[in-house]
PDB file of N, CA and C in Angstrom:
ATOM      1  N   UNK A   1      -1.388 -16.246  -0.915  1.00  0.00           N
ATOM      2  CA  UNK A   1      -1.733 -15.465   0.230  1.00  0.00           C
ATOM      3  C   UNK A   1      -2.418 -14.189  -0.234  1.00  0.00           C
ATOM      4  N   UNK A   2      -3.632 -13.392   0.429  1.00  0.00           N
ATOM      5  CA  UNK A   2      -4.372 -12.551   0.421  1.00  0.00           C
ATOM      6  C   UNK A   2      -3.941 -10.889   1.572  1.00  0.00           C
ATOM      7  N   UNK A   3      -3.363 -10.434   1.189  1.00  0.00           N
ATOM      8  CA  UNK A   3      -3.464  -9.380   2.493  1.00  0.00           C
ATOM      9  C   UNK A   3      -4.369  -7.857   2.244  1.00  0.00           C
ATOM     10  N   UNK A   4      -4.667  -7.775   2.662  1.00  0.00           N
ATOM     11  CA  UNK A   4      -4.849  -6.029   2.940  1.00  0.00           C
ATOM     12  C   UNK A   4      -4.602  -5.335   3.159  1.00  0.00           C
ATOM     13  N   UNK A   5      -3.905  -4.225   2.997  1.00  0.00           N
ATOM     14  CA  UNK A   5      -3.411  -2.838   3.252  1.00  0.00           C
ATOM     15  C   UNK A   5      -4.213  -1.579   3.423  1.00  0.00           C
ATOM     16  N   UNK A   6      -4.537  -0.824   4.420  1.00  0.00           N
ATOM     17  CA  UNK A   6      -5.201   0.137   5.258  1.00  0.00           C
ATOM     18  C   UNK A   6      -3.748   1.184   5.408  1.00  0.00           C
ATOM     19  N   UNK A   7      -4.249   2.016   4.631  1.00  0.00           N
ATOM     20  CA  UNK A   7      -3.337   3.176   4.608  1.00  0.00           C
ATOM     21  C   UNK A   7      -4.711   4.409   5.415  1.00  0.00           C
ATOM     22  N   UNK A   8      -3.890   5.123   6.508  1.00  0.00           N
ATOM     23  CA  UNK A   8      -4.647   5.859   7.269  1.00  0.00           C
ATOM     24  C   UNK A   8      -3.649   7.540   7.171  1.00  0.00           C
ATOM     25  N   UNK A   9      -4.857   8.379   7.021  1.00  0.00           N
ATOM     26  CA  UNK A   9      -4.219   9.486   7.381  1.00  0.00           C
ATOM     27  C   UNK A   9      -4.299  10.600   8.802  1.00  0.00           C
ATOM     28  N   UNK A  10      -2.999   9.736   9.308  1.00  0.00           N
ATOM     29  CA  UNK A  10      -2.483  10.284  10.600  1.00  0.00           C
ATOM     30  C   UNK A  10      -2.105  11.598  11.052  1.00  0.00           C
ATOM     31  N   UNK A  11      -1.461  12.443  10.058  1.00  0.00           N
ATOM     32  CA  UNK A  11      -1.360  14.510   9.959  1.00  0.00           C
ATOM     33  C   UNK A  11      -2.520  15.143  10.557  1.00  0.00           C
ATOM     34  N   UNK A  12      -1.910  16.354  10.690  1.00  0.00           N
ATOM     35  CA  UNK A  12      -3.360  17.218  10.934  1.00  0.00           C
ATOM     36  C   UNK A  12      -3.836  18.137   9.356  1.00  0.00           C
ATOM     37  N   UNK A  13      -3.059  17.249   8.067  1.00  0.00           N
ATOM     38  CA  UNK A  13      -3.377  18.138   6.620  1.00  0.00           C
ATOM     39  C   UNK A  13      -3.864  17.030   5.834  1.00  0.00           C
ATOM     40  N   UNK A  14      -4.725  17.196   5.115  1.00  0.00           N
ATOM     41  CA  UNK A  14      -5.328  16.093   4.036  1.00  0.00           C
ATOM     42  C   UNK A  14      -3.820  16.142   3.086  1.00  0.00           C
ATOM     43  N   UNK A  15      -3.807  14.649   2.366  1.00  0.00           N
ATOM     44  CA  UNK A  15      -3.199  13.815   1.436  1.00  0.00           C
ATOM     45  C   UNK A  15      -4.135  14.150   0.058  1.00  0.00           C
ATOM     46  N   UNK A  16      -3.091  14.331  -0.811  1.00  0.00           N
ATOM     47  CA  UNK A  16      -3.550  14.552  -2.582  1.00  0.00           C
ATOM     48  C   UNK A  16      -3.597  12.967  -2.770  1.00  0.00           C
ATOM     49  N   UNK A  17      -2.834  12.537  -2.078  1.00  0.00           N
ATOM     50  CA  UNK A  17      -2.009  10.971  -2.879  1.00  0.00           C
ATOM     51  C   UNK A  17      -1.473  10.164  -1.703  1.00  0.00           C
ATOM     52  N   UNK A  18      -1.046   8.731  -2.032  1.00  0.00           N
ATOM     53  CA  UNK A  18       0.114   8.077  -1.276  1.00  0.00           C
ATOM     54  C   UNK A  18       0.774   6.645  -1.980  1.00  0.00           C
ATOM     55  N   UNK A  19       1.763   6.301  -1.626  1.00  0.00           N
ATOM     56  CA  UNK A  19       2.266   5.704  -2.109  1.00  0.00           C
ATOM     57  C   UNK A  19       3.167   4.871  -1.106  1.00  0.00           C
ATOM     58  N   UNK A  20       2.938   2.897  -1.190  1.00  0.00           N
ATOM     59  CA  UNK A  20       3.896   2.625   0.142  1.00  0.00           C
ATOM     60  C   UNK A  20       4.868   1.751  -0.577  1.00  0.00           C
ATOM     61  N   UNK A  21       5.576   1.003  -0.194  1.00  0.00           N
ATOM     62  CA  UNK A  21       6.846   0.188  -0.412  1.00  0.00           C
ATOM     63  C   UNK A  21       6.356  -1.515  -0.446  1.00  0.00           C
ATOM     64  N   UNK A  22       5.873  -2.130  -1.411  1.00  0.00           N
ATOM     65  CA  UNK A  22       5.577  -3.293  -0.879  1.00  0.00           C
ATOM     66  C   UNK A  22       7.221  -4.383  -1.595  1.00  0.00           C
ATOM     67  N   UNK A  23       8.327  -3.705  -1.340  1.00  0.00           N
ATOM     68  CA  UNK A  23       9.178  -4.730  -2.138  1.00  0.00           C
ATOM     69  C   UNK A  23       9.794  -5.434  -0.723  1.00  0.00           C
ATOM     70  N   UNK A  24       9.159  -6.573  -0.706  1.00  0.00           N
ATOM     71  CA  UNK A  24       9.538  -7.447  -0.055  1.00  0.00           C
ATOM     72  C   UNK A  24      10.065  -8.869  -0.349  1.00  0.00           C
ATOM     73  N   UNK A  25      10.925  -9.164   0.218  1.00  0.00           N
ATOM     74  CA  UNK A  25      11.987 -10.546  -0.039  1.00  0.00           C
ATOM     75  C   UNK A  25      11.116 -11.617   0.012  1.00  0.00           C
ATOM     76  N   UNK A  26      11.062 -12.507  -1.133  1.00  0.00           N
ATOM     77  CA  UNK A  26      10.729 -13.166  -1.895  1.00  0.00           C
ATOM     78  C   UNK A  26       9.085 -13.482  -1.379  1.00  0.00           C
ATOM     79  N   UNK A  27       8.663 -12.435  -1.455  1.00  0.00           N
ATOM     80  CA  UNK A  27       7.121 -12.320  -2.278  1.00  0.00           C
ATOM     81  C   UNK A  27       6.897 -11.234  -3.477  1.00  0.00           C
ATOM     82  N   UNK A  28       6.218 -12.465  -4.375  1.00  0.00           N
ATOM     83  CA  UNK A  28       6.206 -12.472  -5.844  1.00  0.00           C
ATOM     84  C   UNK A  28       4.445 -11.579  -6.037  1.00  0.00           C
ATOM     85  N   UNK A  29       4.031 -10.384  -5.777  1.00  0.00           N
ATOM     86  CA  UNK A  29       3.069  -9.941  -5.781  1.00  0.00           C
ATOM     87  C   UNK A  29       2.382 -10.328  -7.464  1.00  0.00           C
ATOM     88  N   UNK A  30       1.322 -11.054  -7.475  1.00  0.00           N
ATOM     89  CA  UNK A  30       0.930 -11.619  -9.307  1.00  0.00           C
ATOM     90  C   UNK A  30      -0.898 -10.407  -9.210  1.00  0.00           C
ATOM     91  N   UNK A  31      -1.142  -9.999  -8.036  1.00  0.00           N
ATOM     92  CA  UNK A  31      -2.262  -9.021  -8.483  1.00  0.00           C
ATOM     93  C   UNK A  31      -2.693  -8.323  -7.328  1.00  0.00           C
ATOM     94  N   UNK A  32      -3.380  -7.235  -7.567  1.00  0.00           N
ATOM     95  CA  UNK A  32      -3.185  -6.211  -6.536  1.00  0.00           C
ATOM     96  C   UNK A  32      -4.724  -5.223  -6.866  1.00  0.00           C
ATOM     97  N   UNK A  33      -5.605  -4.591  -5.618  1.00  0.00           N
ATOM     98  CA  UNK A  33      -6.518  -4.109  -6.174  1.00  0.00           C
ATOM     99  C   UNK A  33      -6.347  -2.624  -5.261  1.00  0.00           C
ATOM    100  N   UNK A  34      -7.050  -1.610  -5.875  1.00  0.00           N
ATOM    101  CA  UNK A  34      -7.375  -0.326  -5.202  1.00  0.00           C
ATOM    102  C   UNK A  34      -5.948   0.532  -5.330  1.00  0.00           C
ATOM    103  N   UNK A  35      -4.486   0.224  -5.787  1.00  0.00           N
ATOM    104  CA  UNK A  35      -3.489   0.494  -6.229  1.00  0.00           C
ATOM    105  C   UNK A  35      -2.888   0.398  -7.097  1.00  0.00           C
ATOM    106  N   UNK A  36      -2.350   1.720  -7.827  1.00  0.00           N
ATOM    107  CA  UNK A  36      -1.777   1.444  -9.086  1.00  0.00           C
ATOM    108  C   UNK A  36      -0.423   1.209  -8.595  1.00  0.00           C
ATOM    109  N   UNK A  37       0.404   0.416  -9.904  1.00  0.00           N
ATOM    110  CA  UNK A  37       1.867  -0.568  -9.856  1.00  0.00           C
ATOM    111  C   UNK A  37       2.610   0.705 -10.266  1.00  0.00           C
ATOM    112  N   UNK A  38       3.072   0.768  -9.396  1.00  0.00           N
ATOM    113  CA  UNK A  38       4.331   2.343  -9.750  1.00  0.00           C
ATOM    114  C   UNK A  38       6.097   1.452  -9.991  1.00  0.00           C
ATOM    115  N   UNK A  39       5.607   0.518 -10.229  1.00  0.00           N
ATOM    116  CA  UNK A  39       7.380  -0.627 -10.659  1.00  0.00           C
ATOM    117  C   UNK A  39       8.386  -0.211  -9.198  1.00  0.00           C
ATOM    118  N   UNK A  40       8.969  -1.146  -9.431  1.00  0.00           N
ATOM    119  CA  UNK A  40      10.115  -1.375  -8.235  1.00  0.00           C
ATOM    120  C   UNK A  40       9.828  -2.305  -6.734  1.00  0.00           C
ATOM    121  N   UNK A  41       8.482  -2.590  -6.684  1.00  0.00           N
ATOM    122  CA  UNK A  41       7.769  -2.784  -5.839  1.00  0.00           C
ATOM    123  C   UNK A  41       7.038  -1.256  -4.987  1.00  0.00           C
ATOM    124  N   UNK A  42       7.152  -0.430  -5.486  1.00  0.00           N
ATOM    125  CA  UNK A  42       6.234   0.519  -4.712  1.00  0.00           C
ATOM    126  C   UNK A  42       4.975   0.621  -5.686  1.00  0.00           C
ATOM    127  N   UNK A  43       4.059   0.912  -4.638  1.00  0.00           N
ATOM    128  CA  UNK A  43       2.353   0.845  -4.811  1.00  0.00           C
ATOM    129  C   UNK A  43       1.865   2.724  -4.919  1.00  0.00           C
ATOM    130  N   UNK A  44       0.627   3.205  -5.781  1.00  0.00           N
ATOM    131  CA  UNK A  44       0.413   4.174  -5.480  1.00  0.00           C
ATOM    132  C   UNK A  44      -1.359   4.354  -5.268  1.00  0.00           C
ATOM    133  N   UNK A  45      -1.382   5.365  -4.922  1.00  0.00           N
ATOM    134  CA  UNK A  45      -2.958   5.621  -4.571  1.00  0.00           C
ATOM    135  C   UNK A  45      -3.756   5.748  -6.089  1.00  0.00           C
ATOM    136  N   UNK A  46      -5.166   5.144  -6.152  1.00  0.00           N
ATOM    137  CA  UNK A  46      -5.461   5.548  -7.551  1.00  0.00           C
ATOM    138  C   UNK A  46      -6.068   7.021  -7.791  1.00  0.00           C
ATOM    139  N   UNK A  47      -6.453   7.145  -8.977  1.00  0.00           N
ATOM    140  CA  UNK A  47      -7.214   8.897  -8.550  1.00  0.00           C
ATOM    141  C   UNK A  47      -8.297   9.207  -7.939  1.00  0.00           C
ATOM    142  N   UNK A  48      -9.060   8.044  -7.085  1.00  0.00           N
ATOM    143  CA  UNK A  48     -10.518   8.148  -6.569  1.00  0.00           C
ATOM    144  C   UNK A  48      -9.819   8.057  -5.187  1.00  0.00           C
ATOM    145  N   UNK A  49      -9.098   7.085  -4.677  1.00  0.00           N
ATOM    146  CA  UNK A  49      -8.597   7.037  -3.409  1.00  0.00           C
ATOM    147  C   UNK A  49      -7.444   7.753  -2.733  1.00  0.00           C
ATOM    148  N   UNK A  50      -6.838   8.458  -3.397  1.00  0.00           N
ATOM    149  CA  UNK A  50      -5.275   9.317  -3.099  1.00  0.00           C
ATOM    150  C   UNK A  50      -6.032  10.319  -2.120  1.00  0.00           C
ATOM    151  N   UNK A  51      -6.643  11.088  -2.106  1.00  0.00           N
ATOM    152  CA  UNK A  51      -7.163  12.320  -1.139  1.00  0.00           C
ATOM    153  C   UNK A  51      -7.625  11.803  -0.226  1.00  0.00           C
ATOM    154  N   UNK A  52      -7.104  11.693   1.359  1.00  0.00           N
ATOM    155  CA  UNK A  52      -7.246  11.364   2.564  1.00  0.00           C
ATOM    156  C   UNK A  52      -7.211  12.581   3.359  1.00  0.00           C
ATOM    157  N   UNK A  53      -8.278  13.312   4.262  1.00  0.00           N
ATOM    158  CA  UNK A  53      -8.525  13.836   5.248  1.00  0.00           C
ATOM    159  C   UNK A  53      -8.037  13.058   6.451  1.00  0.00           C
ATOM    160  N   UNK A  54      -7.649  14.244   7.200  1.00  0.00           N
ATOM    161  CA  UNK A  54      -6.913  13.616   8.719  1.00  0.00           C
ATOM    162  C   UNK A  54      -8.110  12.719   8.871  1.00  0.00           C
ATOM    163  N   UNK A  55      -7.631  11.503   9.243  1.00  0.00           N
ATOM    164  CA  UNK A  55      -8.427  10.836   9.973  1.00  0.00           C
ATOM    165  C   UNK A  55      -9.239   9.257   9.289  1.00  0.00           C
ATOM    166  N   UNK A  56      -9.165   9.950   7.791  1.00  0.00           N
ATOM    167  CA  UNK A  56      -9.720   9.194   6.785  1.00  0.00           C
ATOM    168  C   UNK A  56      -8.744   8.125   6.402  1.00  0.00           C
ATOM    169  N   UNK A  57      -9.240   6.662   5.660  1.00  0.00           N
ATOM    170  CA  UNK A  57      -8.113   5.675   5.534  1.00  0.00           C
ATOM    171  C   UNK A  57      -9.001   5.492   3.884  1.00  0.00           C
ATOM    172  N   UNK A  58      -7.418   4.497   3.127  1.00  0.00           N
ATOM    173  CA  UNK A  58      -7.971   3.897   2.263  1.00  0.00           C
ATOM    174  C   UNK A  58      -7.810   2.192   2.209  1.00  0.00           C
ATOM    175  N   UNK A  59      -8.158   1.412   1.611  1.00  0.00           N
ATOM    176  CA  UNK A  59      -8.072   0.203   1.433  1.00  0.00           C
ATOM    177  C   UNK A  59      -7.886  -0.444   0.400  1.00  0.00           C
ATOM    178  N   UNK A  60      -6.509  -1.037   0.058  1.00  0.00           N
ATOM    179  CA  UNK A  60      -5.975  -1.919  -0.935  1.00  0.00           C
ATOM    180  C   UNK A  60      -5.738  -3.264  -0.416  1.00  0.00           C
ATOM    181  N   UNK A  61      -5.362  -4.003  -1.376  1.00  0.00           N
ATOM    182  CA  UNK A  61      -4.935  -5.082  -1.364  1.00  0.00           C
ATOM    183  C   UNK A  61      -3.941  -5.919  -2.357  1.00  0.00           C
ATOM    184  N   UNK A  62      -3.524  -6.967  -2.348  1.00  0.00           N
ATOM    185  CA  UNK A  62      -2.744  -7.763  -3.183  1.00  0.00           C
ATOM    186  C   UNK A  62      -2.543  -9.142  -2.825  1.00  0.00           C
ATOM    187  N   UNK A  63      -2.412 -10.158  -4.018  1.00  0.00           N
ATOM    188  CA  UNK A  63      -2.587 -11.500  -3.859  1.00  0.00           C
ATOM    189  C   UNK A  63      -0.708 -11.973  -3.954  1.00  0.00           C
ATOM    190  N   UNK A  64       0.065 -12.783  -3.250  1.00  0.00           N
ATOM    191  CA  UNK A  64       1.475 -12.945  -3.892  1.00  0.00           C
ATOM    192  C   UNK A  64       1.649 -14.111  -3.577  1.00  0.00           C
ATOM    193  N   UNK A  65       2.500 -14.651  -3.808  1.00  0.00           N
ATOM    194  CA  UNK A  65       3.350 -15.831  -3.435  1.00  0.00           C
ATOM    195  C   UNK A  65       4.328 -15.717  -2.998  1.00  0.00           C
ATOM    196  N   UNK A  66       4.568 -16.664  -1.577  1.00  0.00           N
ATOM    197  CA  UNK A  66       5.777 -16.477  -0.914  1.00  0.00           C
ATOM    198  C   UNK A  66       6.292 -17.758  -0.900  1.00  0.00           C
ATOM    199  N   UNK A  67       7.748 -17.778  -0.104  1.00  0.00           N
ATOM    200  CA  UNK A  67       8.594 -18.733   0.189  1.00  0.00           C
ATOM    201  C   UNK A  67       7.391 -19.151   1.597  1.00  0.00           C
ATOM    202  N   UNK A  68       7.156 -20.079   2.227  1.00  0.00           N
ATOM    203  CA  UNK A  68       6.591 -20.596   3.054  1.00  0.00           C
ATOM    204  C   UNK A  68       6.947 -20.359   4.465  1.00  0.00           C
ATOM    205  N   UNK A  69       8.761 -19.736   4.641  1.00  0.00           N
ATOM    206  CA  UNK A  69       9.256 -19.593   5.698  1.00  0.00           C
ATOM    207  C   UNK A  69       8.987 -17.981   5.724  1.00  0.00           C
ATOM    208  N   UNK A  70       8.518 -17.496   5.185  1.00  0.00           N
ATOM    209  CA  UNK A  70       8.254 -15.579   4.875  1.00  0.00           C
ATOM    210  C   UNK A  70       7.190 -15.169   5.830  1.00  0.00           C
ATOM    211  N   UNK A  71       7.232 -14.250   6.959  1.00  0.00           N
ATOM    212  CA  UNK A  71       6.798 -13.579   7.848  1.00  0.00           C
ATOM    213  C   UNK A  71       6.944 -11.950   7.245  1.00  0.00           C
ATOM    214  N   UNK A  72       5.431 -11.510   7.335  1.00  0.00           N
ATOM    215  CA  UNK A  72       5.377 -10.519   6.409  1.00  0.00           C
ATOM    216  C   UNK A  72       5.431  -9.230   7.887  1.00  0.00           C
ATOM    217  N   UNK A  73       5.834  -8.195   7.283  1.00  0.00           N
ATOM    218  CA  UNK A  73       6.143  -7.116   8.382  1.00  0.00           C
ATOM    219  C   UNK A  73       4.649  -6.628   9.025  1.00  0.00           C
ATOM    220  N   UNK A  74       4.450  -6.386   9.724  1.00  0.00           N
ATOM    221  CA  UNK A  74       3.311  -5.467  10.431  1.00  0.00           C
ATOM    222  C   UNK A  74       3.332  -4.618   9.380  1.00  0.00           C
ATOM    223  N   UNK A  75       4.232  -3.507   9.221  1.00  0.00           N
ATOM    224  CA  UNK A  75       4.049  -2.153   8.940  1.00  0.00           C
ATOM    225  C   UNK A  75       4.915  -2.201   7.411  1.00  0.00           C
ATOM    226  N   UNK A  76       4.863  -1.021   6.479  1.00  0.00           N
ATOM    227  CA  UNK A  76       5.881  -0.879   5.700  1.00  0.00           C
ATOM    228  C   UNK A  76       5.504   0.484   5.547  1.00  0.00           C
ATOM    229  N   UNK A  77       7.200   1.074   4.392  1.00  0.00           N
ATOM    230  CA  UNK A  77       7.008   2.648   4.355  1.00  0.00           C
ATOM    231  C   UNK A  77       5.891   2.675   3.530  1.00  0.00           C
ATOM    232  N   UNK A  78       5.459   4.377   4.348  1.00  0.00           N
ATOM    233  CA  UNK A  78       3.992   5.073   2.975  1.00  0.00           C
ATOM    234  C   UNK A  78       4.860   6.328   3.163  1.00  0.00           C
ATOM    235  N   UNK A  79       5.089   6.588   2.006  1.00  0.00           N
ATOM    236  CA  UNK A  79       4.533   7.795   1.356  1.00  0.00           C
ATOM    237  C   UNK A  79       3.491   8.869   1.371  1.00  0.00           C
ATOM    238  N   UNK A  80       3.579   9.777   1.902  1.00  0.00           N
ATOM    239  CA  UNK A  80       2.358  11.041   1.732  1.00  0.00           C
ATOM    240  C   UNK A  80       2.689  11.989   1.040  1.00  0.00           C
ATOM    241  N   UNK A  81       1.920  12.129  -0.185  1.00  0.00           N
ATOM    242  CA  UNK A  81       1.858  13.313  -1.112  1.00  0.00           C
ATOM    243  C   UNK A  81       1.057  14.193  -0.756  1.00  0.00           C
ATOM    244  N   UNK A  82       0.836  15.341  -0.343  1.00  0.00           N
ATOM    245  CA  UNK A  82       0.392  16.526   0.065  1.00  0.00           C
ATOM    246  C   UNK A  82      -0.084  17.241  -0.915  1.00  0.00           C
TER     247      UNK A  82
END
């Protein structure tokens, strides 16, 4: 499976950075682009994409393998570094 992740900045203050939560039950993430692997399953912004102006988004992604019965969430936590 292929997804995309669109991290948007919603504040009224620009983002240095961000970082979201992708540890999810039994998907096996094997590669991931536009985010560096911060271990544990959390994801971080790289140094070209971390600085988000209100309003501004960035775009990652990652390839994983799941159990077949796995319904992936709408949303997960982000992180905003300021």
């Amino acid at each position: 499976m292929e997804v995309h992740v669109e991290v948007v900045s919603t504040g009224d203050a620009a983002l240095g950075a961000w970082e979201i939560d992708l540890d999810l039950r039994d998907v096996d993430i094997y590669n991931h682009w536009n985010m560096r692997d911060l271990d544990h399953g959390w994801y971080g912004s790289e140094d070209w994409n971390g600085r988000l102006d209100p309003g501004e988004n960035a775009v990652a992604g990652f390839q994983a393998e799941t159990d077949d019965r796995v319904e992936l969430p709408g949303s997960v936590s982000c992180t905003a570094v300021v």
